[in-house]
Protein backbone atom coordinates (compact mmCIF):
# COMPACT_ATOMS: atom_id res chain seq x y z
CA UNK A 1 49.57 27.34 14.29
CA UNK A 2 49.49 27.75 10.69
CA UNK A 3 51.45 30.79 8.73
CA UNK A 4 50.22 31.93 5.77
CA UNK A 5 51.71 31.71 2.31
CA UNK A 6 52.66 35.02 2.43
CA UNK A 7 54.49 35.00 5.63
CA UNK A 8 56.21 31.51 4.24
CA UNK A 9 57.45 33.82 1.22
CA UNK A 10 58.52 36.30 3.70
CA UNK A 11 60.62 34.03 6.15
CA UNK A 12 62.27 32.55 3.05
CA UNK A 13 63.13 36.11 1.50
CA UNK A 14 64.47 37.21 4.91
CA UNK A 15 66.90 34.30 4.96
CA UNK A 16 67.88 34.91 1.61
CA UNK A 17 68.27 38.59 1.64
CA UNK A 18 66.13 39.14 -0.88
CA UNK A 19 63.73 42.07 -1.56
CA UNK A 20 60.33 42.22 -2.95
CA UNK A 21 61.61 43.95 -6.17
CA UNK A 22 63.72 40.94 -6.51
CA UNK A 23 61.51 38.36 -5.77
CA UNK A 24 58.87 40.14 -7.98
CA UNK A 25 60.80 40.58 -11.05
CA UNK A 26 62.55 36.66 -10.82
CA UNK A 27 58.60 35.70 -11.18
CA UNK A 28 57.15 38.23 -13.65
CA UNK A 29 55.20 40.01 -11.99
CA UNK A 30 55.54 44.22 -10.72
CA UNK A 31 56.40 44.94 -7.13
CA UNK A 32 52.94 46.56 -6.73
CA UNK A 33 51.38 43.49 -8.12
CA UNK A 34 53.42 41.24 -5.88
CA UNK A 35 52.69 43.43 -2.81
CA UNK A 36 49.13 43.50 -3.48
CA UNK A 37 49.02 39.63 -3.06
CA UNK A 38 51.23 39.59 -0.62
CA UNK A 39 48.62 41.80 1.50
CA UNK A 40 45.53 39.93 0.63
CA UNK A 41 47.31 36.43 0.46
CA UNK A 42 45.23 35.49 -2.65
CA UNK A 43 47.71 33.61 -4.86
CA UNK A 44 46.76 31.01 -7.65
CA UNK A 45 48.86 28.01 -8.21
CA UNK A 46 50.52 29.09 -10.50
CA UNK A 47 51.34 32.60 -8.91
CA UNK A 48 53.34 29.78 -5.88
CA UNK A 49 55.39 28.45 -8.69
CA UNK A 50 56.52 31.08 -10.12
CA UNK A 51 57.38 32.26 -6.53
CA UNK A 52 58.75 28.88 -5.74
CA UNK A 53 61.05 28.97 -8.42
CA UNK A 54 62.11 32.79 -7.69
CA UNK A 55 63.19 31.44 -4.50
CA UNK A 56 64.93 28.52 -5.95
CA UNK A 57 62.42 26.19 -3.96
CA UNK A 58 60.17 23.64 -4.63
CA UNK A 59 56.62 23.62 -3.71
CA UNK A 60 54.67 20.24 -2.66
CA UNK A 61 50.65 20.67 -3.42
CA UNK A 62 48.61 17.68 -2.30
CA UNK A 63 45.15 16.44 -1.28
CA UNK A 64 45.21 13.64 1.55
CA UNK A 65 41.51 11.96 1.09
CA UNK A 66 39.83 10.63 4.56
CA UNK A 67 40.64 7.72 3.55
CA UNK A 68 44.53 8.65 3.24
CA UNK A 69 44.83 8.65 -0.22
CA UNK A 70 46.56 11.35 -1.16
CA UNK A 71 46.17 12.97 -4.93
């Protein structure tokens, strides 16, 4: 089973001890703003990279083709 981005964000605040207020202002946004998304899990790209690099992760986006080609 698939997790959602949200609870991917979550897992990797838990391990890092970090809050929402932290992870929110580290990617520019407001608590209530983050939270919001975080409920409905609609983030843009660019709303996972600025979380990625809050986190100090990298993020992998990728379309695989049905032939296998991935873009």
């Amino acid at each position: 089973m698939d997790i959602t981005v949200a609870e991917k964000i979550r897992l990797i605040m838990k391990r890092q001890n970090k809050t929402m207020g932290d992870i929110a202002e580290a990617s520019g946004q407001t608590r209530q703003n983050l939270s919001n998304k975080m409920t409905r899990g609609n983030f843009t790209e660019k709303d996972i990279l600025a979380l990625a690099g809050a986190l100090g992760c990298q993020v992998e986006i990728r379309f695989t083709l049905p032939d296998g080609t991935e873009i």
